[in-house]
Protein backbone atom coordinates (compact mmCIF):
# COMPACT_ATOMS: atom_id res chain seq x y z
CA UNK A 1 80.94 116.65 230.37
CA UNK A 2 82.19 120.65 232.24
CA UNK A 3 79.38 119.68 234.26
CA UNK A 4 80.52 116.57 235.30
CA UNK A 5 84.10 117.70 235.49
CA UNK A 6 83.10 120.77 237.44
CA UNK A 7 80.95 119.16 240.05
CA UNK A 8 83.66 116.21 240.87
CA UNK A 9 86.02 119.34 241.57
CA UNK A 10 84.35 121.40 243.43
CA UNK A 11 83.12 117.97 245.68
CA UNK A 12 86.71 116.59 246.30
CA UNK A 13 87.35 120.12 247.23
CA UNK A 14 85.00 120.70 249.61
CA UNK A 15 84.81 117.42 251.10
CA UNK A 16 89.09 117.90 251.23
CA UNK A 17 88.29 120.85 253.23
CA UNK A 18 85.85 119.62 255.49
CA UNK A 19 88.41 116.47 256.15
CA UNK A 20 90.66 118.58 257.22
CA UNK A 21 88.76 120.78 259.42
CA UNK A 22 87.55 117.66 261.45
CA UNK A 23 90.76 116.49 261.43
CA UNK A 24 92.12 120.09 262.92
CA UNK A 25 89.21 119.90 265.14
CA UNK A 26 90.39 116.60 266.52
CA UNK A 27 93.64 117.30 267.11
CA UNK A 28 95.32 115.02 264.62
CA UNK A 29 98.82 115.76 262.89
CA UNK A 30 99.45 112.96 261.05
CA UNK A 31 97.13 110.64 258.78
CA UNK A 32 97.00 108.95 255.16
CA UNK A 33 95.61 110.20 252.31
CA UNK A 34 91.83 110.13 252.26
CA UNK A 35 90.34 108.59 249.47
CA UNK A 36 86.81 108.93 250.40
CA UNK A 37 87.28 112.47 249.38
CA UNK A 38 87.83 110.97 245.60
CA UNK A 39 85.30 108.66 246.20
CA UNK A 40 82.92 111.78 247.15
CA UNK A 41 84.23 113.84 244.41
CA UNK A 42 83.40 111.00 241.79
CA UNK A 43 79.68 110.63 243.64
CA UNK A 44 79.18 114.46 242.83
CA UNK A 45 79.91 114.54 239.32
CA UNK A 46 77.86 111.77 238.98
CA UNK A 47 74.65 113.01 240.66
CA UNK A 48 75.05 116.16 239.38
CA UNK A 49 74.75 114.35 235.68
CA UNK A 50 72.53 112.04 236.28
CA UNK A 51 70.17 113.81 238.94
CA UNK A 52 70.79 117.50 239.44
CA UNK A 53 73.38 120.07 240.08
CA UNK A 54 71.94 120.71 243.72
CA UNK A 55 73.51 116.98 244.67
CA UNK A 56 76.38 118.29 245.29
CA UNK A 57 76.21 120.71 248.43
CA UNK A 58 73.63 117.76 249.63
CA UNK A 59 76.29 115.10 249.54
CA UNK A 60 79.03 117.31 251.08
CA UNK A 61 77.11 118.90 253.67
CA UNK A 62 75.97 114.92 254.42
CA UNK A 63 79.44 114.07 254.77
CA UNK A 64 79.96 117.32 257.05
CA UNK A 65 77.21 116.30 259.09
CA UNK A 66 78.68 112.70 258.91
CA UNK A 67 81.98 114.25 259.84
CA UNK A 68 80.65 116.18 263.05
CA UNK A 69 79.29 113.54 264.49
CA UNK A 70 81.85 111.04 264.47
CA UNK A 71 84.11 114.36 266.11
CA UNK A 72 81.41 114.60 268.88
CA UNK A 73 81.39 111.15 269.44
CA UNK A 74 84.99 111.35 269.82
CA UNK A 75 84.99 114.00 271.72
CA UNK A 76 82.32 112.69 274.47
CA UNK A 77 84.69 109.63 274.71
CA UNK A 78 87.84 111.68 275.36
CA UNK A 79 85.70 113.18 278.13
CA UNK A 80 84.52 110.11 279.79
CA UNK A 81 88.33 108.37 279.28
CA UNK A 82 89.30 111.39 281.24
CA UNK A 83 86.69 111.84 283.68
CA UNK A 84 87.04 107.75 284.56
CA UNK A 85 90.77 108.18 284.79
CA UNK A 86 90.22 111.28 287.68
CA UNK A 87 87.82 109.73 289.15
């Protein structure tokens, strides 16, 4: 049960942190409460229990990855909106 405990803590952590980077990184000041970061969290302690310890840093660095791309994305399409708008 630490285990399990442990592993859904140290997931909503990270994946709290790497929210809020990308969020930073995008430039945005105000937002609700995310509760894919539980819903991460809840996935770690599980997989780590059921599957292995090592599921954690694989699912948050998947939702890092996740999280970077939807910023780049973003980011390409504030460039074109701008670019278009010049233009």
């Amino acid at each position: 049960m630490g285990t399990v405990l442990i592993h859904f803590l140290v997931g909503t952590l990270a994946s709290l942190v790497v929210f809020l980077l990308f969020t930073w990184f995008s430039g945005v000041r105000r937002f609700s409460a995310p509760f894919g970061v539980v819903f991460i969290g809840i996935a770690c302690g599980a997989m780590a229990h059921f599957l292995s310890p090592w599921a954690t840093p694989v699912i948050v660095t998947i939702y890092a990855i996740g999280c970077a791309g939807e910023w780049l994305q973003e980011r390409k399409a504030r460039r074109s909106g701008a670019d278009s708008s010049q233009g």
